[in-house]
PDB file of N, CA and C in Angstrom:
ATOM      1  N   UNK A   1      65.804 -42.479-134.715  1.00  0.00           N
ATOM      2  CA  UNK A   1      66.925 -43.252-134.254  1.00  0.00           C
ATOM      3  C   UNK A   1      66.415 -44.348-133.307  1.00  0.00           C
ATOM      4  N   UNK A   2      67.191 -45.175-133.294  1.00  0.00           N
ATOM      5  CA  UNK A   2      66.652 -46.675-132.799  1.00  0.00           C
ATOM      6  C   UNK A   2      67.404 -46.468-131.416  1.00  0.00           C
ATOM      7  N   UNK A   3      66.864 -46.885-130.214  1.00  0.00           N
ATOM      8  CA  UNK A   3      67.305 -47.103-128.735  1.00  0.00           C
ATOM      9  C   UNK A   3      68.346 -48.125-129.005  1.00  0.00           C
ATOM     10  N   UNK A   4      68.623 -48.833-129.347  1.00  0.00           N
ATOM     11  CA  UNK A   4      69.312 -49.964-129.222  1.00  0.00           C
ATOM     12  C   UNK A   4      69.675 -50.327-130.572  1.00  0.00           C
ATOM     13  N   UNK A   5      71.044 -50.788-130.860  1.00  0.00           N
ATOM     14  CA  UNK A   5      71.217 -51.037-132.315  1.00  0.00           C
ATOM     15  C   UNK A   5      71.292 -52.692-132.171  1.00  0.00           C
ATOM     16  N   UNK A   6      71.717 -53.216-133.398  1.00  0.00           N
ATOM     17  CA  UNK A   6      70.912 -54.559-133.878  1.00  0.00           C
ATOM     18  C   UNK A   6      72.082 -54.801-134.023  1.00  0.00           C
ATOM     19  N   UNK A   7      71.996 -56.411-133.421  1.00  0.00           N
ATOM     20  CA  UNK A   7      73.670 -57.277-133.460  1.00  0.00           C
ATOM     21  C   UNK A   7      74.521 -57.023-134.156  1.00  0.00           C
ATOM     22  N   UNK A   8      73.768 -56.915-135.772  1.00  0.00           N
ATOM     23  CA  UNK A   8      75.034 -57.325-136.789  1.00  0.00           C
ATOM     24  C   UNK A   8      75.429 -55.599-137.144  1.00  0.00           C
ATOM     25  N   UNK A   9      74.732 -54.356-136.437  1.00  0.00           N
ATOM     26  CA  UNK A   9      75.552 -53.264-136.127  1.00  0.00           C
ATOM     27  C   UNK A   9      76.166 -53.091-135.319  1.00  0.00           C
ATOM     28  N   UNK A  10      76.220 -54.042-134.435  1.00  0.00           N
ATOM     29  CA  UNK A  10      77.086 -53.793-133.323  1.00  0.00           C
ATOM     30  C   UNK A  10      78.208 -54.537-133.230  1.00  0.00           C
ATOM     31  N   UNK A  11      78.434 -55.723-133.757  1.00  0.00           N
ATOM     32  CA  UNK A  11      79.392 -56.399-134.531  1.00  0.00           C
ATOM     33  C   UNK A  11      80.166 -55.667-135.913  1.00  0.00           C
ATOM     34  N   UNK A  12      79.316 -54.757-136.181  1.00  0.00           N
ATOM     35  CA  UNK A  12      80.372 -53.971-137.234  1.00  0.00           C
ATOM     36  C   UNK A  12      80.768 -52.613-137.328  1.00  0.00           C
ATOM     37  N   UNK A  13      80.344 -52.168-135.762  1.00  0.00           N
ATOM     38  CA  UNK A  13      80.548 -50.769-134.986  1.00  0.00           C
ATOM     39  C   UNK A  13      82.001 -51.255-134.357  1.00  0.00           C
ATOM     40  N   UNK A  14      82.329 -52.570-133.960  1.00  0.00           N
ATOM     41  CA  UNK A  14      83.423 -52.800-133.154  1.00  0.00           C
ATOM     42  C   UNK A  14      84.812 -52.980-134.144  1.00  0.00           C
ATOM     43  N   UNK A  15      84.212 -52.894-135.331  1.00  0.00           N
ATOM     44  CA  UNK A  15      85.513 -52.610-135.991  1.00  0.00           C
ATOM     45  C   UNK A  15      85.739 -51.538-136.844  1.00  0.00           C
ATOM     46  N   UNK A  16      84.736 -50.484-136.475  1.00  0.00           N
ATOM     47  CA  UNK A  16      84.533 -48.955-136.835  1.00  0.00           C
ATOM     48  C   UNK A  16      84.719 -48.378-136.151  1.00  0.00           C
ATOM     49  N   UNK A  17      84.726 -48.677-134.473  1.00  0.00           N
ATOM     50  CA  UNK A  17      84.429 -47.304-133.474  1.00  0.00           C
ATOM     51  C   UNK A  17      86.403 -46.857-133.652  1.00  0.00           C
ATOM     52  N   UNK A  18      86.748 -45.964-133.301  1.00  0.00           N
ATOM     53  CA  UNK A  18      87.466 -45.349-132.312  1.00  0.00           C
ATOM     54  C   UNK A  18      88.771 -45.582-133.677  1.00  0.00           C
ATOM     55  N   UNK A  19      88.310 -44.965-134.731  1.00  0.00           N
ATOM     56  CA  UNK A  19      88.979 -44.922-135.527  1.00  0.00           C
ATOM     57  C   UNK A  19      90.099 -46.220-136.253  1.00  0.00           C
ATOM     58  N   UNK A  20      89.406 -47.289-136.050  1.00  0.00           N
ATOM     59  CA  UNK A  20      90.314 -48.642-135.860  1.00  0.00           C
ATOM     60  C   UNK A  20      90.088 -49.138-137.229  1.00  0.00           C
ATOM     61  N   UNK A  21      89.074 -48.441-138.502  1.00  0.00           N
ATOM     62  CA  UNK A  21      89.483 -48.680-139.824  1.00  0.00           C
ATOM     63  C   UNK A  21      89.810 -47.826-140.498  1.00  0.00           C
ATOM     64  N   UNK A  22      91.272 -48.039-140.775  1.00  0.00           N
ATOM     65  CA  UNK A  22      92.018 -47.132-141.549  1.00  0.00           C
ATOM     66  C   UNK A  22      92.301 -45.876-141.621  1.00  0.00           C
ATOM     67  N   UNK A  23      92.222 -45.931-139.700  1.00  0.00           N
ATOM     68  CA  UNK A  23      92.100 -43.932-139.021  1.00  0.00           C
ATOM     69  C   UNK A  23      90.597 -43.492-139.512  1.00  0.00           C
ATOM     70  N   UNK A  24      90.078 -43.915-140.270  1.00  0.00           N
ATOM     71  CA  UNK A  24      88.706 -43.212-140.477  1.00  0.00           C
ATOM     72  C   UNK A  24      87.572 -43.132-139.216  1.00  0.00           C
ATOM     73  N   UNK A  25      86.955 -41.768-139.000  1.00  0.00           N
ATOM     74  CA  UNK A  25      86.552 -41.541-137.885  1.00  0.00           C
ATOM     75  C   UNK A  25      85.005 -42.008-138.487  1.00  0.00           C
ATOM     76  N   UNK A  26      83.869 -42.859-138.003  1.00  0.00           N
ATOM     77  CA  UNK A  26      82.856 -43.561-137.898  1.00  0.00           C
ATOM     78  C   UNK A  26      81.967 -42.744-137.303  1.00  0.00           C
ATOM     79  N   UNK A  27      80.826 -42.387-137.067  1.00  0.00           N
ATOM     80  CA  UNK A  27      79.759 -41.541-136.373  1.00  0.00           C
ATOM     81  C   UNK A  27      78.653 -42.904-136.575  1.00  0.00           C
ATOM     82  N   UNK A  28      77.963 -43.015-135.393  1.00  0.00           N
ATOM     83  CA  UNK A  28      76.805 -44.358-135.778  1.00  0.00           C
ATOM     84  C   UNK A  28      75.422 -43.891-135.244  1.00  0.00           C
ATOM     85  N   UNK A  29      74.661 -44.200-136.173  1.00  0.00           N
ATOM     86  CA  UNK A  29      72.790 -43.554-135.865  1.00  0.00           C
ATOM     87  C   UNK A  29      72.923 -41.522-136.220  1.00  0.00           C
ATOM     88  N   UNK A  30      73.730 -41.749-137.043  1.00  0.00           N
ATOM     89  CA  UNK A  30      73.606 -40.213-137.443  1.00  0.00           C
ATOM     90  C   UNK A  30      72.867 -39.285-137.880  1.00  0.00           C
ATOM     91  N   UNK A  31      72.289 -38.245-137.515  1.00  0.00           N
ATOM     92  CA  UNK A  31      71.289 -37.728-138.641  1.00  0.00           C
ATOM     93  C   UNK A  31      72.198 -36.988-139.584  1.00  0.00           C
ATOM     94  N   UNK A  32      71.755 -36.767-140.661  1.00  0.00           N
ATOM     95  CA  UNK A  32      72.377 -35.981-141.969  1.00  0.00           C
ATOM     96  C   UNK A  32      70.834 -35.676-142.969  1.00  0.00           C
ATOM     97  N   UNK A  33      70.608 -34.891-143.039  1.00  0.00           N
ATOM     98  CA  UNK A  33      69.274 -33.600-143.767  1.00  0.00           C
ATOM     99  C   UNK A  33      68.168 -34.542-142.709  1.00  0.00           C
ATOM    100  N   UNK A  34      67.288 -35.159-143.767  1.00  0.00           N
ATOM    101  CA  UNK A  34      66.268 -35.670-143.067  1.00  0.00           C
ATOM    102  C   UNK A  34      66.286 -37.184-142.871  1.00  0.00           C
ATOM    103  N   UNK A  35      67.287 -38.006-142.731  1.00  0.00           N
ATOM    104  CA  UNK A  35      67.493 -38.928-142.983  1.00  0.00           C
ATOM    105  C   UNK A  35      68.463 -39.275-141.221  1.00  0.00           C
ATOM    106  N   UNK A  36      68.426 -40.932-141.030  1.00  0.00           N
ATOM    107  CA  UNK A  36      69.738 -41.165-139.935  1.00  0.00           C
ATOM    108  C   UNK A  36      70.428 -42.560-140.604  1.00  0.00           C
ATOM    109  N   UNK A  37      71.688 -42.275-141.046  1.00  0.00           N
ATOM    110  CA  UNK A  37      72.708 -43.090-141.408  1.00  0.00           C
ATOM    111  C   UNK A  37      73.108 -44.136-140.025  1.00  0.00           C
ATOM    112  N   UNK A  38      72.918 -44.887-140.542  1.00  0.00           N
ATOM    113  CA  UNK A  38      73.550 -46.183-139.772  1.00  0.00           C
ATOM    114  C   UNK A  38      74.705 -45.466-139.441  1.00  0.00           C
ATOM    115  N   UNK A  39      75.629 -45.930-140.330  1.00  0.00           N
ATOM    116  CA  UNK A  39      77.403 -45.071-140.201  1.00  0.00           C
ATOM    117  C   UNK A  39      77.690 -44.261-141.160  1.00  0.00           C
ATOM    118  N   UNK A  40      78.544 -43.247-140.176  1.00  0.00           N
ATOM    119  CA  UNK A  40      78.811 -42.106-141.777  1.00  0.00           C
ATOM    120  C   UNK A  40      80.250 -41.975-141.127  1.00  0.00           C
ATOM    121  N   UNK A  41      80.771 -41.101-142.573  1.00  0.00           N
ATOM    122  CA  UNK A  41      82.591 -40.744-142.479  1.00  0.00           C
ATOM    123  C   UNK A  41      82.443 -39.597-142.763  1.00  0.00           C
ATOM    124  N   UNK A  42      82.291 -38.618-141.670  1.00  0.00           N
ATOM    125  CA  UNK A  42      82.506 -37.371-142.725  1.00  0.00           C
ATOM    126  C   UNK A  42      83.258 -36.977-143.704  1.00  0.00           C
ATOM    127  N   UNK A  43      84.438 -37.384-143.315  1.00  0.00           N
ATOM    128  CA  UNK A  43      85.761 -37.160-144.559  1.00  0.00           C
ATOM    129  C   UNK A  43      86.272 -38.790-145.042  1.00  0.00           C
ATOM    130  N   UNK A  44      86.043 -39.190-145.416  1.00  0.00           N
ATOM    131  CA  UNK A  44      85.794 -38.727-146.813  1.00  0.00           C
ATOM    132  C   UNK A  44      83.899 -39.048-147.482  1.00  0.00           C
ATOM    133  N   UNK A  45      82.970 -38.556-146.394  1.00  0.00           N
ATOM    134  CA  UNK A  45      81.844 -38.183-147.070  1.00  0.00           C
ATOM    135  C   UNK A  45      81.061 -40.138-147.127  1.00  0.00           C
ATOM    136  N   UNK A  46      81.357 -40.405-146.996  1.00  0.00           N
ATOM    137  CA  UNK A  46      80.583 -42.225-146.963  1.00  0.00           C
ATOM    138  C   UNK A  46      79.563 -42.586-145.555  1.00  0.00           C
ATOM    139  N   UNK A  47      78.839 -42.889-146.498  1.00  0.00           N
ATOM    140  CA  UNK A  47      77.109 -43.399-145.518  1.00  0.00           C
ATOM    141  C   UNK A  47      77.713 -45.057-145.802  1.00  0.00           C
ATOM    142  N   UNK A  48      77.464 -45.738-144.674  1.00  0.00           N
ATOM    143  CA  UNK A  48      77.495 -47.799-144.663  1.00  0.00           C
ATOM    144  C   UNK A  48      76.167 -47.720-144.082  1.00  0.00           C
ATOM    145  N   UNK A  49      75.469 -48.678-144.864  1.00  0.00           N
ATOM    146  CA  UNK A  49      73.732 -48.844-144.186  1.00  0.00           C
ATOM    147  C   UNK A  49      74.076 -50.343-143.967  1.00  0.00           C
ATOM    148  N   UNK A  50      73.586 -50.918-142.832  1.00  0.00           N
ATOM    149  CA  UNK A  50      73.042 -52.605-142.785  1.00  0.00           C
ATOM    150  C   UNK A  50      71.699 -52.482-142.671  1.00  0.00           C
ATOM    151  N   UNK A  51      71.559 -53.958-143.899  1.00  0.00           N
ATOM    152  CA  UNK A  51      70.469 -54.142-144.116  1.00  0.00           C
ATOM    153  C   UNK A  51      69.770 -55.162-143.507  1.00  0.00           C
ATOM    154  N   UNK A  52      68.777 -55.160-142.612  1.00  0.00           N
ATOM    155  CA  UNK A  52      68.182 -56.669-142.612  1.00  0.00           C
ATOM    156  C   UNK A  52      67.351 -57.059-143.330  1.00  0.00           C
ATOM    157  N   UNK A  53      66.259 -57.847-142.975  1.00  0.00           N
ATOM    158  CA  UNK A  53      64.935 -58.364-143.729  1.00  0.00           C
ATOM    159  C   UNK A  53      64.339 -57.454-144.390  1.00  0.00           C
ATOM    160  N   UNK A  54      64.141 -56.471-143.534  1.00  0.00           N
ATOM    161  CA  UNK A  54      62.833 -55.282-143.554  1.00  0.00           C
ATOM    162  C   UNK A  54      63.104 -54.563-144.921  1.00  0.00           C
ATOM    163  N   UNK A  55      64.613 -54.528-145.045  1.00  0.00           N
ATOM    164  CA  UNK A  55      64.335 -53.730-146.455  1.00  0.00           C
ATOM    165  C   UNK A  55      64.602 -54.339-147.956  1.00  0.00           C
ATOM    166  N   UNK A  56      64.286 -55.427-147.695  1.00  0.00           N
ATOM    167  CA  UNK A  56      63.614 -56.539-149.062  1.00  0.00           C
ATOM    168  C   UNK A  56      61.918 -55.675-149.128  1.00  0.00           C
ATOM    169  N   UNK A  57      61.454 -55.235-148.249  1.00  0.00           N
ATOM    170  CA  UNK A  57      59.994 -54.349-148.458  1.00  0.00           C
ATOM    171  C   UNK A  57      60.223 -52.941-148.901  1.00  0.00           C
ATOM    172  N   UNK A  58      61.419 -52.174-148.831  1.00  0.00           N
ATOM    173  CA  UNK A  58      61.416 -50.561-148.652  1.00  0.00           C
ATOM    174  C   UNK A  58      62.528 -50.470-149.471  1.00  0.00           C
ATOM    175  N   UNK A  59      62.984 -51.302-150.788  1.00  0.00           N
ATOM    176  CA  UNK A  59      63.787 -50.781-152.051  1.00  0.00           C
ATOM    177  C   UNK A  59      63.468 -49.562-152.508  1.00  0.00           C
ATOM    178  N   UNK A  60      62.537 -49.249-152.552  1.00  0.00           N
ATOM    179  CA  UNK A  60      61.830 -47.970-153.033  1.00  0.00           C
ATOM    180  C   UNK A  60      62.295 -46.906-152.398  1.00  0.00           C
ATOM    181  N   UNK A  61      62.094 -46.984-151.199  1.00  0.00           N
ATOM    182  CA  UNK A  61      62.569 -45.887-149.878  1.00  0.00           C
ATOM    183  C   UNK A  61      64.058 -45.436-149.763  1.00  0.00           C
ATOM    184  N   UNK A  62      64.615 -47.279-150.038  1.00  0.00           N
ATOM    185  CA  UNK A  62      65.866 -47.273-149.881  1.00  0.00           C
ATOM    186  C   UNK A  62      66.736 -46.252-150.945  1.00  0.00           C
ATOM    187  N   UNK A  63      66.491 -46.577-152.038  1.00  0.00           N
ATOM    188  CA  UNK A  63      66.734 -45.997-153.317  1.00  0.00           C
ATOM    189  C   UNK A  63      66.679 -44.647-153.361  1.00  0.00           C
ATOM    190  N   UNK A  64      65.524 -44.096-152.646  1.00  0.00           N
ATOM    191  CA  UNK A  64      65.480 -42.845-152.677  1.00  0.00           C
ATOM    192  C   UNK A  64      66.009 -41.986-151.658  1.00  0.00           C
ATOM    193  N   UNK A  65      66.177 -42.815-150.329  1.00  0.00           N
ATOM    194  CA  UNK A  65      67.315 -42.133-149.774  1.00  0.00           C
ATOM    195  C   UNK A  65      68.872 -42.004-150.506  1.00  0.00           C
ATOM    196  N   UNK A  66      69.540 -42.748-150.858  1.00  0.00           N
ATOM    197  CA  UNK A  66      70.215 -43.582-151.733  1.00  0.00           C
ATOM    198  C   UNK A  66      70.893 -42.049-152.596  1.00  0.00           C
ATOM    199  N   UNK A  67      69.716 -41.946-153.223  1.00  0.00           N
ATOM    200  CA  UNK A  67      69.561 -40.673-154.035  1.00  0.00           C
ATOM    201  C   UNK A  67      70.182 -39.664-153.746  1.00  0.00           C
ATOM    202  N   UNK A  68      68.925 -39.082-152.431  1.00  0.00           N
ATOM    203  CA  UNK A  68      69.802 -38.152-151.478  1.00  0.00           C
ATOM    204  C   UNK A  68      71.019 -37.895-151.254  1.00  0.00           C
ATOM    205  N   UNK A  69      71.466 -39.016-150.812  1.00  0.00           N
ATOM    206  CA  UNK A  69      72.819 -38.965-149.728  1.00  0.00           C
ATOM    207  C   UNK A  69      73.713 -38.570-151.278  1.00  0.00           C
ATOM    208  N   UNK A  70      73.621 -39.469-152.278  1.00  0.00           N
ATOM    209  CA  UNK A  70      75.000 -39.410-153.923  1.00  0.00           C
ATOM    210  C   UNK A  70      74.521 -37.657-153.994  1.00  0.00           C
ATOM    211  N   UNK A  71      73.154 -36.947-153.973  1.00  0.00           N
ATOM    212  CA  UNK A  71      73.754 -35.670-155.075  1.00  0.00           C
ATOM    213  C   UNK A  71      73.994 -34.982-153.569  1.00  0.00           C
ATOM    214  N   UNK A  72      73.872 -35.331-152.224  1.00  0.00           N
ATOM    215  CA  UNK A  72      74.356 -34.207-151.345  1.00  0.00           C
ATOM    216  C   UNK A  72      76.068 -34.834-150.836  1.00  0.00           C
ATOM    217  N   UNK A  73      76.854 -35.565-152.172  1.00  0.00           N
ATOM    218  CA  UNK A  73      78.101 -35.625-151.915  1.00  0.00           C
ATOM    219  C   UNK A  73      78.674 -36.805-150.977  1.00  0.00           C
ATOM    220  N   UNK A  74      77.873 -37.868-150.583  1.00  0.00           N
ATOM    221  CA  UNK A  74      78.342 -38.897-149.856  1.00  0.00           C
ATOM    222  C   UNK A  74      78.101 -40.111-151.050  1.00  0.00           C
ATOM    223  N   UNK A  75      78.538 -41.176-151.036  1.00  0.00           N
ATOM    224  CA  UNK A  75      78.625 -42.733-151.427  1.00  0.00           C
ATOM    225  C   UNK A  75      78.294 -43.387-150.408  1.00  0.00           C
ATOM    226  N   UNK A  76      77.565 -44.203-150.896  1.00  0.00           N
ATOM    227  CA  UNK A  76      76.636 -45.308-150.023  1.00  0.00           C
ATOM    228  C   UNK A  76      76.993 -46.722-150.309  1.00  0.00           C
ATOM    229  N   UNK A  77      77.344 -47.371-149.163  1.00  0.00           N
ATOM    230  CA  UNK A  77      78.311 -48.692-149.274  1.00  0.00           C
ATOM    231  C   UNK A  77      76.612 -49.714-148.453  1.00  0.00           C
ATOM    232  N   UNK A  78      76.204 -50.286-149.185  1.00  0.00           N
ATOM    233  CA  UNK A  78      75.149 -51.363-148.284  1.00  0.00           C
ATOM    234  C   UNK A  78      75.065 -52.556-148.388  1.00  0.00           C
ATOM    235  N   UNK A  79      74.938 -53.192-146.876  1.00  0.00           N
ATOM    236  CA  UNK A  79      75.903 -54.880-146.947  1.00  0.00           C
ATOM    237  C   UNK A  79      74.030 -55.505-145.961  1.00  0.00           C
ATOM    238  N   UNK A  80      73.962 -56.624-146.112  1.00  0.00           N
ATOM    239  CA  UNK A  80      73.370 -57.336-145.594  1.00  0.00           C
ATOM    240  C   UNK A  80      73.872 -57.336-143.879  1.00  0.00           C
ATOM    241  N   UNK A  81      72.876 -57.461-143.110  1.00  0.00           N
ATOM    242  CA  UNK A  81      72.886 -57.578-141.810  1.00  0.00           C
ATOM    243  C   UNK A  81      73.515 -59.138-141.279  1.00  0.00           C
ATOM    244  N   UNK A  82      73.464 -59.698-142.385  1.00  0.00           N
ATOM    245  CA  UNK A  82      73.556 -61.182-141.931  1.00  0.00           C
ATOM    246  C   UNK A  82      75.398 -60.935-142.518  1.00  0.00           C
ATOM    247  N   UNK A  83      75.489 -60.696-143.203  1.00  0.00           N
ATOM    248  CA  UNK A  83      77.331 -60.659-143.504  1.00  0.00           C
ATOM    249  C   UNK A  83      78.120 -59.519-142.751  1.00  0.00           C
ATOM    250  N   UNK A  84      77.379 -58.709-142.049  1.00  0.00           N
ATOM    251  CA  UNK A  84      78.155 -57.505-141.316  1.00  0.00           C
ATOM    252  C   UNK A  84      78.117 -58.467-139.769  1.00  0.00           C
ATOM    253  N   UNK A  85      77.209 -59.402-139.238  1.00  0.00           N
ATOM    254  CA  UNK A  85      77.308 -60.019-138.129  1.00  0.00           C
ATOM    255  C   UNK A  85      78.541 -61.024-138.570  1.00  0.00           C
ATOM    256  N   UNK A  86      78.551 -61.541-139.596  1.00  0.00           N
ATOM    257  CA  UNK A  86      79.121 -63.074-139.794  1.00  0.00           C
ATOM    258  C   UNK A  86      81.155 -62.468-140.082  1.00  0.00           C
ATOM    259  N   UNK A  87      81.051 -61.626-141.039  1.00  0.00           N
ATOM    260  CA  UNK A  87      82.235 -61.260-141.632  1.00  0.00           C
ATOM    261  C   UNK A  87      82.241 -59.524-141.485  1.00  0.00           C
ATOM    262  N   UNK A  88      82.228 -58.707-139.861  1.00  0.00           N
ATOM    263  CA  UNK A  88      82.563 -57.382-140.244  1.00  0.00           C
ATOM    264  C   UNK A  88      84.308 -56.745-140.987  1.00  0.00           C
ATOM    265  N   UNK A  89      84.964 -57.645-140.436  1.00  0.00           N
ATOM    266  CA  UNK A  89      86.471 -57.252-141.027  1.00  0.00           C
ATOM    267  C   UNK A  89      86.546 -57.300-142.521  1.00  0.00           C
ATOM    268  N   UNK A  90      85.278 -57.901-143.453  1.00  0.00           N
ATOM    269  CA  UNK A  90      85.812 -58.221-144.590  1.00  0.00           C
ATOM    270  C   UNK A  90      84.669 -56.860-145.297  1.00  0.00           C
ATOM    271  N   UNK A  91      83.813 -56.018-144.497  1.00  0.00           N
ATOM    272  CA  UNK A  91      82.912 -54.885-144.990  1.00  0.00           C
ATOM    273  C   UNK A  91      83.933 -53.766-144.341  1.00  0.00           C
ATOM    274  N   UNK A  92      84.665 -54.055-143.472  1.00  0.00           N
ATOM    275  CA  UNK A  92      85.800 -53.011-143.122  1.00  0.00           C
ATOM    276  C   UNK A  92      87.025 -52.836-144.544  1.00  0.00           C
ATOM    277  N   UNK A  93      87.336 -54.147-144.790  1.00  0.00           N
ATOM    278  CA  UNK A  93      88.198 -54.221-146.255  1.00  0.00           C
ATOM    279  C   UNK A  93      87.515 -53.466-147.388  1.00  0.00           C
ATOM    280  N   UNK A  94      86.017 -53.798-147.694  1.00  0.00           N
ATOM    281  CA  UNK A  94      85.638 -53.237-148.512  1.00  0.00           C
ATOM    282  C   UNK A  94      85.658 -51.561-148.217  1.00  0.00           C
ATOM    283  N   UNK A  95      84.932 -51.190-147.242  1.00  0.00           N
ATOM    284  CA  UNK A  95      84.734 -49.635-146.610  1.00  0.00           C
ATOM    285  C   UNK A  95      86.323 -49.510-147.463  1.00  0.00           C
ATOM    286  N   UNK A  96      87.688 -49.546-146.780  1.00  0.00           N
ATOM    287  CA  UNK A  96      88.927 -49.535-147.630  1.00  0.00           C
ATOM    288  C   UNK A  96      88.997 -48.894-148.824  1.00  0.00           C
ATOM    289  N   UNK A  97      88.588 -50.188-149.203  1.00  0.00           N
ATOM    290  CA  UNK A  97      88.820 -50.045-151.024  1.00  0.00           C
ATOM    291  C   UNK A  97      87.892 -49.104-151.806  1.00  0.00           C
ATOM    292  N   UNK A  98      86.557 -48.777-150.920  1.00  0.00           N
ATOM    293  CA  UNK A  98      86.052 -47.752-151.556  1.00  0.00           C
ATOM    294  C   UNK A  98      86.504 -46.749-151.457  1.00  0.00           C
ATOM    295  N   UNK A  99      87.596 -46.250-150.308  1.00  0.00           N
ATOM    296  CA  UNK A  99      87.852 -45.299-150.162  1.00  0.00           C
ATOM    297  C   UNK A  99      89.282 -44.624-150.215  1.00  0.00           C
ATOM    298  N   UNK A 100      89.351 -46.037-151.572  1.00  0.00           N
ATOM    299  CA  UNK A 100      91.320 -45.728-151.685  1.00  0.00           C
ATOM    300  C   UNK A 100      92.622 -46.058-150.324  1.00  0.00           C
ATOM    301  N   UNK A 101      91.770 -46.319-149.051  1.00  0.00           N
ATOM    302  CA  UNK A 101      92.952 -46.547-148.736  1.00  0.00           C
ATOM    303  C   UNK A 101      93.512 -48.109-148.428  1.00  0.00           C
ATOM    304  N   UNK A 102      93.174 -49.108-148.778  1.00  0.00           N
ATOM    305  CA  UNK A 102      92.798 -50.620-148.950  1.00  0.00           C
ATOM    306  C   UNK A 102      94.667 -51.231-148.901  1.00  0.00           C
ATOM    307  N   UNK A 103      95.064 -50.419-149.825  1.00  0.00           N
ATOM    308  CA  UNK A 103      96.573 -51.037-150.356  1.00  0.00           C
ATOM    309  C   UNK A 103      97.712 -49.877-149.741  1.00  0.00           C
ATOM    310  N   UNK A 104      96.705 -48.499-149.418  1.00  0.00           N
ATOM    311  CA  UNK A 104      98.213 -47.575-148.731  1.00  0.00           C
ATOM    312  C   UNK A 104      97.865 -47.413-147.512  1.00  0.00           C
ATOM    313  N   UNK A 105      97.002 -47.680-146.760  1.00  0.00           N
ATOM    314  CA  UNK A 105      96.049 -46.930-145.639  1.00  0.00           C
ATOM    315  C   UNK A 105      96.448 -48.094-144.383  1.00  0.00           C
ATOM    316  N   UNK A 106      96.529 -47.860-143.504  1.00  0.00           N
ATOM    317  CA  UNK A 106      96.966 -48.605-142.314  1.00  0.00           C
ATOM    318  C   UNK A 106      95.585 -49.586-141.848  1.00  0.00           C
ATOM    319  N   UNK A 107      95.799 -50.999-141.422  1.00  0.00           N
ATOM    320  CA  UNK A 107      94.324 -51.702-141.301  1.00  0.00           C
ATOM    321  C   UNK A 107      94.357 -51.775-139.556  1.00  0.00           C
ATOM    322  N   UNK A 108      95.180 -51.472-138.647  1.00  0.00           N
ATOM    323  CA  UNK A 108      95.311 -51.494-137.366  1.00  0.00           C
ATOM    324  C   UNK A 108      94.881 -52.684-136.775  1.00  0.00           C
ATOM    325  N   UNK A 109      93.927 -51.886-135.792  1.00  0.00           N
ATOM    326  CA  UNK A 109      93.755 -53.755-135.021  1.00  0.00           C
ATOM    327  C   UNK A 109      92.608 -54.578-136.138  1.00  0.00           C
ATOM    328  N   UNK A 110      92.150 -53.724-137.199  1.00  0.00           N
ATOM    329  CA  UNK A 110      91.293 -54.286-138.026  1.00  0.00           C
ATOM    330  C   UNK A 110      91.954 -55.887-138.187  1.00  0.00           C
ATOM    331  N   UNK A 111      93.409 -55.825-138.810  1.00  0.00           N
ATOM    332  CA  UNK A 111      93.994 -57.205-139.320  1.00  0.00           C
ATOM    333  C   UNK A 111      93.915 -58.326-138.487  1.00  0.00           C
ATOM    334  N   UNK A 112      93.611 -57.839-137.331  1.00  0.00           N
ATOM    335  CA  UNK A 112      93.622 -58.978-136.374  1.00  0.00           C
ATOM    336  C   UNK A 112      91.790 -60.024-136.399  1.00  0.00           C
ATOM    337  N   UNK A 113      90.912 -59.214-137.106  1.00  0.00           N
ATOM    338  CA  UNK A 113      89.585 -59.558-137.094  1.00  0.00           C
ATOM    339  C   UNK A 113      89.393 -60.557-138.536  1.00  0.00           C
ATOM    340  N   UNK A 114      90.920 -59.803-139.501  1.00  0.00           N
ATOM    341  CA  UNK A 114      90.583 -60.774-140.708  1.00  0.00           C
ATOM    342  C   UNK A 114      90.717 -61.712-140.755  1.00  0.00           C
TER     343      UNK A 114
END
């Protein structure tokens, strides 16, 4: 786990923390088996990774965590570091729609970021 998280997670922690997308409760720098998720949902089971530079080198790695997380029952949503700093309300929309609640699910103070 990293001491300090990186802008464009912390720009897209502020529209995750404290249940402010779509009631979904957010956990950030998580461990889960041998691995630490950027953000996870326990219910309904979803890992969000941001990506920066570094892992244009570690597709391989990535992938195979990737792996992991789908057969131990989570979905993996992964956005560029540069669009989670620039546009987090619109990876909050998506988080949503992956998770069915996009069109019935309440967007709270999220709507105010779109």
């Amino acid at each position: 786990m990293r001491a300090a998280p990186k802008w464009s997670e912390q720009r897209l922690w502020q529209v995750l923390r404290g249940h402010r997308c779509g009631g979904l409760k957010f956990r950030r720098q998580a461990p889960i088996g041998p691995y630490v998720a950027d953000f996870v949902c326990f219910h309904p089971r979803l890992v969000v990774e941001v990506d920066g530079g570094i892992h244009r080198l570690c597709e391989e790695r990535d992938a195979a965590r990737d792996a992991w997380f789908v057969r131990n029952g989570f979905r993996v949503l992964r956005f560029k570091a540069e669009h989670c700093a620039a546009a987090p309300g619109t990876i909050a929309v998506a988080i949503l729609e992956t998770v069915g609640l996009h069109e019935t699910g309440p967007l709270g103070p999220l709507r105010d970021q779109l």
